[in-house]
Each structure stands twice: as structure tokens, then as C-alpha cells.
N, C-alpha and C. Protein backbone atom coordinates (compact mmCIF):
# COMPACT_ATOMS: atom_id res chain seq x y z
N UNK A 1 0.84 -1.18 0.00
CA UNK A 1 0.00 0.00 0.00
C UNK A 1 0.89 1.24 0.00
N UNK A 2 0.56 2.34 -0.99
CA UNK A 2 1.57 3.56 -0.85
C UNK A 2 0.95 4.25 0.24
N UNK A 3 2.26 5.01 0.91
CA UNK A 3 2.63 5.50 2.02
C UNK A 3 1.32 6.56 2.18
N UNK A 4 0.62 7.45 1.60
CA UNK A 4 -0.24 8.39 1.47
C UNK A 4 -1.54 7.81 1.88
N UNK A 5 -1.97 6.36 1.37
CA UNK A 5 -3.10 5.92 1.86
C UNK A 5 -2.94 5.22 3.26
N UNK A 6 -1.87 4.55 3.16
CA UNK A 6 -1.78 4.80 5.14
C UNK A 6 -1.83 5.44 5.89
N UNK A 7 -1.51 6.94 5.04
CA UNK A 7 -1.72 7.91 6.47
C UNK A 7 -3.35 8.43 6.55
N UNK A 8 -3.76 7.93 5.49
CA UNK A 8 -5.44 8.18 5.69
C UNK A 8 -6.05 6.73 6.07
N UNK A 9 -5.67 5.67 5.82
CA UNK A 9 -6.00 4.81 6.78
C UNK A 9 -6.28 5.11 7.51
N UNK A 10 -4.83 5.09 8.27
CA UNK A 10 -4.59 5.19 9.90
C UNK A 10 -5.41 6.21 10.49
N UNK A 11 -5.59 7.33 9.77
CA UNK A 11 -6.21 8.65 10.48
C UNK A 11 -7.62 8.05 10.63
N UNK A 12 -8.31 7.29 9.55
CA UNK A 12 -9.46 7.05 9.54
C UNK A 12 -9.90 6.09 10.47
N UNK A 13 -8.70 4.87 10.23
CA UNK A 13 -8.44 3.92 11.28
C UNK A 13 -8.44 4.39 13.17
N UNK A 14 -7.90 5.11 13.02
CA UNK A 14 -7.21 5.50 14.67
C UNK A 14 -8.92 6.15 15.55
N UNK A 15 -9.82 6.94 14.41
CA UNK A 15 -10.45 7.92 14.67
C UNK A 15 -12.45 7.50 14.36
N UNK A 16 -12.72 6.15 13.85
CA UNK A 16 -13.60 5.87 13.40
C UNK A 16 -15.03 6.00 14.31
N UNK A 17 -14.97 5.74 15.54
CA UNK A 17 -15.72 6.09 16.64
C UNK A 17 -15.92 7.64 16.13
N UNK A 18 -14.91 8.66 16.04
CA UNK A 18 -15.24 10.45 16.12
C UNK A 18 -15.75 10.43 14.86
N UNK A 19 -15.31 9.44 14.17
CA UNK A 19 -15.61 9.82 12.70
C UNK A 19 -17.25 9.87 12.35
N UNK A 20 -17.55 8.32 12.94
CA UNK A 20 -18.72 8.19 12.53
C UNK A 20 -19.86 8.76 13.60
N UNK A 21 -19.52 9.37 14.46
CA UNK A 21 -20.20 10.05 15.60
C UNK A 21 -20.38 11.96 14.45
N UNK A 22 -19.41 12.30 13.76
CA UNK A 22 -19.96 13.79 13.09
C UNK A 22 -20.79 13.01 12.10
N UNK A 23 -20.67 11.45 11.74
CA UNK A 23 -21.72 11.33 10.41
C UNK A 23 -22.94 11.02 10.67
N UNK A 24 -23.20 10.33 12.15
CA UNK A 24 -24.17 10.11 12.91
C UNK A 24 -24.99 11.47 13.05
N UNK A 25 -24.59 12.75 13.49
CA UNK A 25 -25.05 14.06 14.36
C UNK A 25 -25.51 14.51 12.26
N UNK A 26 -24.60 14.17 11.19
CA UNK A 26 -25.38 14.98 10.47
C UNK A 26 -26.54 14.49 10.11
N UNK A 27 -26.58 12.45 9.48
CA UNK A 27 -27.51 12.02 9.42
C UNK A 27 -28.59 12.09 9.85
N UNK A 28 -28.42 12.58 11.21
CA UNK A 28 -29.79 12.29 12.18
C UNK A 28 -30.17 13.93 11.77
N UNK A 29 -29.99 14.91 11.47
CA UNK A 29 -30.78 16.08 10.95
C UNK A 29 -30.78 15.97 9.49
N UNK A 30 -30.02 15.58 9.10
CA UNK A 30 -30.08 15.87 7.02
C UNK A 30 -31.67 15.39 6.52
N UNK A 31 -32.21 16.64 6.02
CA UNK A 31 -33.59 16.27 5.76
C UNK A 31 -33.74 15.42 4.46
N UNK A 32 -32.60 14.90 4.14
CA UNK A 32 -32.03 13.68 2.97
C UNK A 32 -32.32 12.14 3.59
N UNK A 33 -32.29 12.43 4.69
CA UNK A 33 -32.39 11.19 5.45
C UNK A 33 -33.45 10.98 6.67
N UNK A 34 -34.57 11.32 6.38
CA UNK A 34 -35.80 11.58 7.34
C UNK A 34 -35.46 10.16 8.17
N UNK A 35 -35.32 9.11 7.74
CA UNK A 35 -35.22 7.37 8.24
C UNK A 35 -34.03 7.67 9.09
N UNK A 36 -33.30 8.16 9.19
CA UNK A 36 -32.20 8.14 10.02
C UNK A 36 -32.64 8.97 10.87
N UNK A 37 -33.69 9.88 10.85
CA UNK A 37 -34.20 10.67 12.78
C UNK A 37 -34.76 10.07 13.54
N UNK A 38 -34.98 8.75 12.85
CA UNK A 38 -35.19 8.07 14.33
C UNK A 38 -35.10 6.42 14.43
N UNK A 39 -34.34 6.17 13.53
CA UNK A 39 -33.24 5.05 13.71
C UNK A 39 -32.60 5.54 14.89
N UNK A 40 -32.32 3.97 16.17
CA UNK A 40 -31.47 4.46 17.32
C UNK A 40 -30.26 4.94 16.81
N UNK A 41 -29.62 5.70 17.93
CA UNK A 41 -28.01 6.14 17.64
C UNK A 41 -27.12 4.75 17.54
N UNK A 42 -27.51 3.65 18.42
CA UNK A 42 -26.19 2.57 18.51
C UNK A 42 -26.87 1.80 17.12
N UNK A 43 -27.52 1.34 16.31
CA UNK A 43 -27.64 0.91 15.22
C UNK A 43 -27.26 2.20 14.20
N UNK A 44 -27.20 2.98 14.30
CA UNK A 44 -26.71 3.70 13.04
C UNK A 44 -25.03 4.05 13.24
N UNK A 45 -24.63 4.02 14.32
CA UNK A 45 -23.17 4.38 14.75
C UNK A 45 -22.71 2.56 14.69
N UNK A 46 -23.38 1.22 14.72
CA UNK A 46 -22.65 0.17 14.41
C UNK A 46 -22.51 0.16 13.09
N UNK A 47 -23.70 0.55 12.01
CA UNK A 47 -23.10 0.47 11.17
C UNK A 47 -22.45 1.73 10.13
N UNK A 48 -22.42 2.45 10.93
CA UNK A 48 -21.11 3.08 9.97
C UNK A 48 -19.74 2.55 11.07
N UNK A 49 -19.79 2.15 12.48
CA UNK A 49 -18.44 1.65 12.57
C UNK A 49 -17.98 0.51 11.61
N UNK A 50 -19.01 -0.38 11.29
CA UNK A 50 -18.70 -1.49 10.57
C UNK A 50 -18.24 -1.11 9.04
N UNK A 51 -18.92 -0.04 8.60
CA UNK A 51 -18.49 0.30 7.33
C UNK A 51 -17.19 0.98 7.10
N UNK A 52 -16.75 1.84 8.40
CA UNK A 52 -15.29 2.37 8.50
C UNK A 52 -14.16 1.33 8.96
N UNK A 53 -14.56 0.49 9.66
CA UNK A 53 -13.86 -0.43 9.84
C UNK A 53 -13.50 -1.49 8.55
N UNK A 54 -14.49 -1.90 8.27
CA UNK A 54 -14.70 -2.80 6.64
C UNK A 54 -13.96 -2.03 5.20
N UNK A 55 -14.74 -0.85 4.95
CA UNK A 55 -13.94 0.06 4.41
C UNK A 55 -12.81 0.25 4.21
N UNK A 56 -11.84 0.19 5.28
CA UNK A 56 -10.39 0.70 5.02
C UNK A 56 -9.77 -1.32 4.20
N UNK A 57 -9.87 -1.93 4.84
CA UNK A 57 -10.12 -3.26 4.06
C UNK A 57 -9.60 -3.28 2.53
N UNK A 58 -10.46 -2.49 1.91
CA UNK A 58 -10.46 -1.93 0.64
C UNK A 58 -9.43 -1.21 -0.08
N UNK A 59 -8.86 -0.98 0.51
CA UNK A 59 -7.38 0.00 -0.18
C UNK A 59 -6.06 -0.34 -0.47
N UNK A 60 -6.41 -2.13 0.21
CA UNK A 60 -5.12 -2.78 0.50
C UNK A 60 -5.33 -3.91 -0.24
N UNK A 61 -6.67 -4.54 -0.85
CA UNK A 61 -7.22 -5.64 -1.52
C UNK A 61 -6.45 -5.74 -2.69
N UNK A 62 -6.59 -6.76 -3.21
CA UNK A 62 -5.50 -6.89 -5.00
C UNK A 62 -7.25 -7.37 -5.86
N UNK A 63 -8.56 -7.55 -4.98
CA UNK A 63 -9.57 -7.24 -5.46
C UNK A 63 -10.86 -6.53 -5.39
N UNK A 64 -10.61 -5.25 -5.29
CA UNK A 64 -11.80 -4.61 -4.87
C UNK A 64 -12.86 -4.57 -5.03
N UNK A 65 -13.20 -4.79 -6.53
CA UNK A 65 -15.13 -4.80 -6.82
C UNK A 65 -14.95 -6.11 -5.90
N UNK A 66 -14.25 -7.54 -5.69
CA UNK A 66 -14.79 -8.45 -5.12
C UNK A 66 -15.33 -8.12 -3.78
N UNK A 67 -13.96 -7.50 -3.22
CA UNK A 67 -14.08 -7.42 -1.89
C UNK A 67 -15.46 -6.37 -1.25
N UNK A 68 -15.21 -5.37 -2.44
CA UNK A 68 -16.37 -4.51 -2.26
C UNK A 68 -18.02 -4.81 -2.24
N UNK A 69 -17.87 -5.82 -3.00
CA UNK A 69 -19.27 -6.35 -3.65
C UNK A 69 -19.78 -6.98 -2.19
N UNK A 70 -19.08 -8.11 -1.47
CA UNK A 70 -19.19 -8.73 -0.08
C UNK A 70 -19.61 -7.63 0.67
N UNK A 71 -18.97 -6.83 0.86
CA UNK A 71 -18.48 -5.86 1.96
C UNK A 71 -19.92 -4.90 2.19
N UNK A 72 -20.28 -4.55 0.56
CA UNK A 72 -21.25 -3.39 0.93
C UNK A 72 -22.87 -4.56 0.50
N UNK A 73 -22.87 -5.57 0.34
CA UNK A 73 -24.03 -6.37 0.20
C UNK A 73 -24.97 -6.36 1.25
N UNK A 74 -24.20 -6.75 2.20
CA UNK A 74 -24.03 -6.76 3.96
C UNK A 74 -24.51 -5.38 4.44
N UNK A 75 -24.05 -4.40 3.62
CA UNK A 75 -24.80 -3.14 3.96
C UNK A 75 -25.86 -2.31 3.70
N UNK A 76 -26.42 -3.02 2.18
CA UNK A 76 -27.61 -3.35 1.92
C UNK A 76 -28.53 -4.40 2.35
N UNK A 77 -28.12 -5.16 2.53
CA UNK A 77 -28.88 -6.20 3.51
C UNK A 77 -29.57 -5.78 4.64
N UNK A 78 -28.52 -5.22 5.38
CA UNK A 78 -28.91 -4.27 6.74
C UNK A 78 -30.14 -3.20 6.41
N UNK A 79 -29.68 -2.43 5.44
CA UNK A 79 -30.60 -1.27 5.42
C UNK A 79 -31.63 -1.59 5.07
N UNK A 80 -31.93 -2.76 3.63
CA UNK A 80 -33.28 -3.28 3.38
C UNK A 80 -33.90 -4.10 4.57
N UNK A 81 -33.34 -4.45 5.84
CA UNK A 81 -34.16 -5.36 6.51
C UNK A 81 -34.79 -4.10 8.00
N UNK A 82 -34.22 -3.07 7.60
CA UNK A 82 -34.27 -1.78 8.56
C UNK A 82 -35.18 -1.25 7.64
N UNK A 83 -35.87 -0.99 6.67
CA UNK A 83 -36.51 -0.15 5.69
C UNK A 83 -35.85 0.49 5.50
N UNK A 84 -35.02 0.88 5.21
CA UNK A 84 -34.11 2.36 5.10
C UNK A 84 -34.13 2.46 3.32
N UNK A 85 -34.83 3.12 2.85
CA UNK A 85 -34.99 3.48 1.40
C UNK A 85 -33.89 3.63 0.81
N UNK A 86 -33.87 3.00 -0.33
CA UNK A 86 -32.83 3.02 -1.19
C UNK A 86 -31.79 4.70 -1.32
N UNK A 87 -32.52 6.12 -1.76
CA UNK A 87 -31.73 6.65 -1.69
C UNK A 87 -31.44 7.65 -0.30
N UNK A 88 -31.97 6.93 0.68
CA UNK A 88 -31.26 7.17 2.13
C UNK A 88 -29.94 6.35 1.82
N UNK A 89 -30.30 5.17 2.00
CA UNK A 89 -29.47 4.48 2.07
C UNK A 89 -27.73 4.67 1.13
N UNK A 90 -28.05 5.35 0.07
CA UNK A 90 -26.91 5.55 -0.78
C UNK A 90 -26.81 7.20 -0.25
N UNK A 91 -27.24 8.09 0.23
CA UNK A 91 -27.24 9.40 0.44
C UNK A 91 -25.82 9.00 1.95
N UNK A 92 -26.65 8.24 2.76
CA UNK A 92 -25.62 7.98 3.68
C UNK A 92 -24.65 7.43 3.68
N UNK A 93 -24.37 6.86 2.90
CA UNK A 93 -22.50 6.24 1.75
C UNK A 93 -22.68 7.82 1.68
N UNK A 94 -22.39 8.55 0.77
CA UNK A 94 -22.34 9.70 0.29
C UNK A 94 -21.92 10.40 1.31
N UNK A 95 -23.04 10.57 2.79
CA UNK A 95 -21.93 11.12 3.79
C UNK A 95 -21.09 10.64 4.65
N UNK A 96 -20.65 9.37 4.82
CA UNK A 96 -19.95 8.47 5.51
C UNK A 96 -18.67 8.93 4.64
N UNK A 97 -18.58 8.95 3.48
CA UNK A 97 -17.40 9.35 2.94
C UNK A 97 -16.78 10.61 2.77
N UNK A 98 -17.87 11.69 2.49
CA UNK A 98 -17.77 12.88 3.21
C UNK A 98 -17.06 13.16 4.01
N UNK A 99 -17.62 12.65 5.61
CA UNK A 99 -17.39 12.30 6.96
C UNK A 99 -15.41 12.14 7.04
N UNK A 100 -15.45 10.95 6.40
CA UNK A 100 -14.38 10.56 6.58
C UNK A 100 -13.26 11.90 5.68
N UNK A 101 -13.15 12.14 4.81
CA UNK A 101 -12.85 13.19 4.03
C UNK A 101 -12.22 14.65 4.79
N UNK A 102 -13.46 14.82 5.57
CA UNK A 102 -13.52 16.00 6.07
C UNK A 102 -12.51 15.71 7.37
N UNK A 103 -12.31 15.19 7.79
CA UNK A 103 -12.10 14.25 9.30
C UNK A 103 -10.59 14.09 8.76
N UNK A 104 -10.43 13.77 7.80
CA UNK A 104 -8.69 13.96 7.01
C UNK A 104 -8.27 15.31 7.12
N UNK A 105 -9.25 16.15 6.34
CA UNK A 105 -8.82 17.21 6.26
C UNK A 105 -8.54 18.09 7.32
N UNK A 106 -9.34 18.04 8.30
CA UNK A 106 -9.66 18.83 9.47
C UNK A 106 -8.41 18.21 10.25
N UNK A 107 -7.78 17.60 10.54
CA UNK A 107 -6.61 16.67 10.68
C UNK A 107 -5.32 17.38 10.59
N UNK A 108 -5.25 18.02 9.37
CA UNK A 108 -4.49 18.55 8.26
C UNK A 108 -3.07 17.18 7.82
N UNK A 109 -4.25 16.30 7.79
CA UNK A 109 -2.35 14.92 7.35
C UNK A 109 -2.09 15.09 6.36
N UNK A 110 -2.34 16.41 5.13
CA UNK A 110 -1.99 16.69 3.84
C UNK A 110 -1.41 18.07 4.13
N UNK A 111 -0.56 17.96 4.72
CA UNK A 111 -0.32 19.45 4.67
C UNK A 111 0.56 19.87 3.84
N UNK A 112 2.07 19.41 3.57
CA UNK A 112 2.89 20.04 2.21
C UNK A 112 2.37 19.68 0.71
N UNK A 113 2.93 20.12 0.32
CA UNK A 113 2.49 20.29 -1.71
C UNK A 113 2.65 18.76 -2.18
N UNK A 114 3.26 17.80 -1.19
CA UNK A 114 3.28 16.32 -1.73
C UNK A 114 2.68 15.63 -1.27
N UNK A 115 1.73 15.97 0.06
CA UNK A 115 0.93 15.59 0.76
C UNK A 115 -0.47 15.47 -0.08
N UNK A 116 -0.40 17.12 -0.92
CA UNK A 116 -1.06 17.63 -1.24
C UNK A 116 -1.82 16.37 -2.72
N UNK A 117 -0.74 16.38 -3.11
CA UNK A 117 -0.29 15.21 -4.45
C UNK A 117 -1.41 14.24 -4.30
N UNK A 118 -0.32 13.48 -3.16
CA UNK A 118 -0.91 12.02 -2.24
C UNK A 118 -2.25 12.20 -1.96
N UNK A 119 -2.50 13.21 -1.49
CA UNK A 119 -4.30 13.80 -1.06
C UNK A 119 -4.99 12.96 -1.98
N UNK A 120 -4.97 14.04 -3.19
CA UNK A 120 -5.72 13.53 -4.16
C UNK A 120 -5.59 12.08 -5.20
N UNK A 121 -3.99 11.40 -5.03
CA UNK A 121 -4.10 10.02 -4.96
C UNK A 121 -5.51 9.16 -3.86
N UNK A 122 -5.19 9.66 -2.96
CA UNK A 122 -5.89 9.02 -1.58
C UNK A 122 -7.80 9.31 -2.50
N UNK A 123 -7.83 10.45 -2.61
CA UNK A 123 -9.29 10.49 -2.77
C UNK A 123 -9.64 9.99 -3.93
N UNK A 124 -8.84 9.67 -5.25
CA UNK A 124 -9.22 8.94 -6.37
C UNK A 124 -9.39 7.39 -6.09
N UNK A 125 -8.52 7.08 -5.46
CA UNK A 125 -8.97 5.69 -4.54
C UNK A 125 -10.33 5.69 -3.83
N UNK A 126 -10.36 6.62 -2.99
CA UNK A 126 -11.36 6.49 -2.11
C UNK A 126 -12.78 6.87 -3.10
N UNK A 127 -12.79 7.46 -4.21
CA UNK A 127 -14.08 7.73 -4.67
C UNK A 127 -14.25 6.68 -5.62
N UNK A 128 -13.04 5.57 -6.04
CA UNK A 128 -13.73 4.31 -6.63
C UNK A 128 -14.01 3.57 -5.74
N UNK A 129 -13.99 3.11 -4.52
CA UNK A 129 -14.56 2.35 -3.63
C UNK A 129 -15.86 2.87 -3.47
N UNK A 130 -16.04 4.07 -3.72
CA UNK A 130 -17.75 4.43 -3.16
C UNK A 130 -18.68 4.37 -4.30
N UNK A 131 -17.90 4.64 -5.39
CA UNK A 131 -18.19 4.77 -6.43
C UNK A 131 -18.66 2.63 -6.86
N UNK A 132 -18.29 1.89 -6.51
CA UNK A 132 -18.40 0.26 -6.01
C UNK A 132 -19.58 0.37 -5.46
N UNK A 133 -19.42 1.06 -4.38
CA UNK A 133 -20.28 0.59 -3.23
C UNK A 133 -21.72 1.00 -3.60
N UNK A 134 -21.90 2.45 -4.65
CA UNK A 134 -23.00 2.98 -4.41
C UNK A 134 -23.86 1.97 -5.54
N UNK A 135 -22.57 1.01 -6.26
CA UNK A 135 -23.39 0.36 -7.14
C UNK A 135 -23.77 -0.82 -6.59
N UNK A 136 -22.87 -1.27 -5.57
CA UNK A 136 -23.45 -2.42 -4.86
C UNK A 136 -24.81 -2.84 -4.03
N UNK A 137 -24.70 -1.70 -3.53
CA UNK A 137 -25.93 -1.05 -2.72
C UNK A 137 -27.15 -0.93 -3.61
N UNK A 138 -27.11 -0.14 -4.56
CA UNK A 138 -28.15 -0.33 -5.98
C UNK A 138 -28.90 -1.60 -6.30
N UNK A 139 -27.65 -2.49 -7.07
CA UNK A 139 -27.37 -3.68 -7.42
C UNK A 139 -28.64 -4.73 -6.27
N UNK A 140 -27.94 -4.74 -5.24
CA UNK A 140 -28.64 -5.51 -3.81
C UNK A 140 -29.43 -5.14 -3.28
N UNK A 141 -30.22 -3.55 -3.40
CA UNK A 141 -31.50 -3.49 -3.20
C UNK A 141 -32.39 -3.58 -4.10
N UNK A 142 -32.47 -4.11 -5.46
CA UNK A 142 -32.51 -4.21 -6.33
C UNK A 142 -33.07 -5.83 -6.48
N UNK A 143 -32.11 -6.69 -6.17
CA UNK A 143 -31.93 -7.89 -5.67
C UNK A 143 -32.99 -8.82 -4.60
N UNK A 144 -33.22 -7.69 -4.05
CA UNK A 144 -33.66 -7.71 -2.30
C UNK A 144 -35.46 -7.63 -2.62
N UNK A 145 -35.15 -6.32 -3.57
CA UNK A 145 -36.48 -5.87 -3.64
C UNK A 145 -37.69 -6.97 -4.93
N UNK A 146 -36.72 -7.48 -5.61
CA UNK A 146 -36.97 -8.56 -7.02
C UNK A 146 -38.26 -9.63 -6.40
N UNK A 147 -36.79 -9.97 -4.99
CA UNK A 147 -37.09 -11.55 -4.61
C UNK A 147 -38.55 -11.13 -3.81
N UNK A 148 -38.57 -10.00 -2.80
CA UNK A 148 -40.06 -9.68 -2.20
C UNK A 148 -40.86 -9.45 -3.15
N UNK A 149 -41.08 -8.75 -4.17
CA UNK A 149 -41.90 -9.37 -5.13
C UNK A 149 -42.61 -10.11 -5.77
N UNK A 150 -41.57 -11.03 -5.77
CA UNK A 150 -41.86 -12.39 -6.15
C UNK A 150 -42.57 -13.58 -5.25
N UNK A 151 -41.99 -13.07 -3.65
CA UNK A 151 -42.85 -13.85 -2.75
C UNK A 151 -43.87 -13.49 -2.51
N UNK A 152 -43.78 -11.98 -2.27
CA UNK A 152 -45.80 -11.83 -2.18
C UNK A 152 -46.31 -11.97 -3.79
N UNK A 153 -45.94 -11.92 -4.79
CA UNK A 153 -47.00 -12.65 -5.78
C UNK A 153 -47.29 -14.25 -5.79
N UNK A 154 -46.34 -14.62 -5.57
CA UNK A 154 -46.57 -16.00 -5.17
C UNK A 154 -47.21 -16.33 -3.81
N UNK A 155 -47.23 -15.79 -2.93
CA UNK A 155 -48.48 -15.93 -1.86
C UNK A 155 -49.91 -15.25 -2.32
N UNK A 156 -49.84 -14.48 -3.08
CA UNK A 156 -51.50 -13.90 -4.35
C UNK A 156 -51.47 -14.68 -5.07
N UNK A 157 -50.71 -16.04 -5.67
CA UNK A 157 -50.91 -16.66 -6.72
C UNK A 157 -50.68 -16.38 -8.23
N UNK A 158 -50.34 -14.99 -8.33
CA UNK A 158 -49.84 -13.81 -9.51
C UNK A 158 -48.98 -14.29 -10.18
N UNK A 159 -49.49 -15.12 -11.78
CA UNK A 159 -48.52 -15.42 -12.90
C UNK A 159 -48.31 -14.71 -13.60
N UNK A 160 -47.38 -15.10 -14.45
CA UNK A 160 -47.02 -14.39 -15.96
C UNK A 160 -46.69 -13.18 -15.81
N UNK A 161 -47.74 -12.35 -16.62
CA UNK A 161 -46.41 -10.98 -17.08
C UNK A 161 -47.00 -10.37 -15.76
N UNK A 162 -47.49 -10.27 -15.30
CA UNK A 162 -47.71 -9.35 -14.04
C UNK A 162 -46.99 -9.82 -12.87
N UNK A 163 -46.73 -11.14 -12.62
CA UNK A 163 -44.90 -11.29 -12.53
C UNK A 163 -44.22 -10.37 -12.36
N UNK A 164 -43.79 -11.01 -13.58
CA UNK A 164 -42.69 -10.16 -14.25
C UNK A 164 -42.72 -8.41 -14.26
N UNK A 165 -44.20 -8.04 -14.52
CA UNK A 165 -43.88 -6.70 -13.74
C UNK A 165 -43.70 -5.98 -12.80
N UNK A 166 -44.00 -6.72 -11.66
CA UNK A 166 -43.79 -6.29 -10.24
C UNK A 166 -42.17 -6.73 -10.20
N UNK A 167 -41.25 -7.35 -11.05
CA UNK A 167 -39.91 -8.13 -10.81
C UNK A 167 -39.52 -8.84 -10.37
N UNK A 168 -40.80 -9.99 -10.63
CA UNK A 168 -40.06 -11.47 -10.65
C UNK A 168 -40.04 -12.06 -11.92
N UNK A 169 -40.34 -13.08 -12.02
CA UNK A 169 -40.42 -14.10 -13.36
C UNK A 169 -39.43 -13.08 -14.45
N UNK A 170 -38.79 -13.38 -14.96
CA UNK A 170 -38.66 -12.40 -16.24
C UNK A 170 -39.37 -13.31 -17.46
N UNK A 171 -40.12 -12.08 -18.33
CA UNK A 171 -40.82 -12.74 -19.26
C UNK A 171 -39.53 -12.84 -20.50
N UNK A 172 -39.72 -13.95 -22.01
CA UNK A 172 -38.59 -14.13 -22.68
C UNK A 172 -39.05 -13.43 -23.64
């Protein structure tokens, strides 16, 4: 791993509790995320610890969509079994990474002109992992949402193309 994303690791690493405690305090007001005002604090602070923790994971992988694909499935999983609407759910990736971002910056671990460099190494990395994730998340609620479909039409008894239009069966 080059030396620049360790030091945002580590910062992110060392600090993930503070981290995800400013992403917690914005979530819970961002009128982007009505579902998160009253989701408890310790389920929304486990899982962004789990996602900052899991997350850094990612920078060091030799496969990321794999690792990513696992990683953030699990985090759609969670949110679809919480209701948490799809673009809550990707709004809050959006500020979890933010979060973390800002939490670098405010830091200042980029401070000379090569830091400066590395910075934006660090964040081209970090915006294809989210840039993964926001598709994973997509992808698996997507997935999530197919298969419920398909079971309550099949508990209505609902064939064929009306199936297939609620998103199950695919018609050929």
C-alpha cells in the first residue's frame, strides 16, 4: 500500500468512533435522510463503525469490486431489513465518505504540496470504492427488492407478465 493511503488509513483507522459520531449528528438532521431521525443512535453508529472499519479493508485488496461487492451487500442487507430506502441508504455512503474526508482534512495529514499530491491520490482511490459501493448497494437493493416481489405474488398466486412486472419471473 503507498505510504499516502496509510496515512489516511490510519487517520481514519485510529479515529472511526469520532468519525462516525460527526456522520451520525449529520444524518440524524439531514432532511435527505428523514429514516435516520429516528433510527437508534447505537444501530446507526454500528453500522457506519462497521463500514469504516470494513472500508479501510479496501485500499489494501488486489480485489476490490470483489471485496467490495461482499463488503457493501451486507450493507444493503442491513438497510433493506431496517426499511431504510434506497436513496437514504446511498445518500448515507455519500456522507460516511464525506465524513471521513472532512475528518482527514480537518486533521491537516496533507499538509505540504506532496501531501497535497498524495491527497488527491488518496481520494481517487477512495471515490472508486464508493463509487463500487454505491453500485453495490443499488445492485442488492434491487436484488432484495426482485425476490419480495416475487414472494408476495406467489403468496397472491400472480402469474405471468404481471410477474414479471412487479420483478419477478422475467418474461422471454
Amino acid at each position: 500500500m503507498r505510504p499516502h493511503a496509510t496515512k489516511l488509513i490510519e487517520t481514519v483507522e485510529q479515529n472511526a468512533r469520532a468519525i462516525a459520531q460527526q456522520w451520525y449528528k449529520n444524518v440524524k438532521i439531514n432532511p435527505k435522510t428523514p429514516v435516520y431521525h429516528t433510527l437508534s443512535e447505537e444501530k446507526a453508529l454500528d453500522q457506519a463503525m462497521y463500514f469504516y472499519s470494513s472500508f479501510l479493508k479496501l485500499f489494501s485488496t488486489d480485489k476490490p469490486f470483489e471485496d467490495a461487492y461482499t463488503l457493501f451487500s451486507k450493507y444493503a442487507d442491513a438497510g433493506y431489513r431496517e426499511r431504510i430506502p434506497l436513496p437514504q441508504a446511498v445518500y448515507a455512503l455519500i456522507l460516511m465518505r464525506r465524513h471521513m474526508w472532512l475528518f482527514a482534512e480537518y486533521q491537516a495529514i496533507f499538509e505540504t504540496a506532496v501531501d497535497q499530491r498524495h491527497a488527491l491520490e488518496s481520494q481517487s482511490r477512495m471515490i472508486l470504492m464508493f463509487d463500487y459501493a454505491e453500485f453495490v448497494v443499488i445492485d442488492r437493493y434491487d436484488e432484495l427488492m426482485r425476490k419480495e416481489a416475487e414472494e408476495k405474488c406467489r403468496a397472491m398466486k400472480v402469474k405471468g407478465p404481471l410477474l414479471s412486472l412487479w420483478g419477478g419471473e422475467k418474461t422471454k
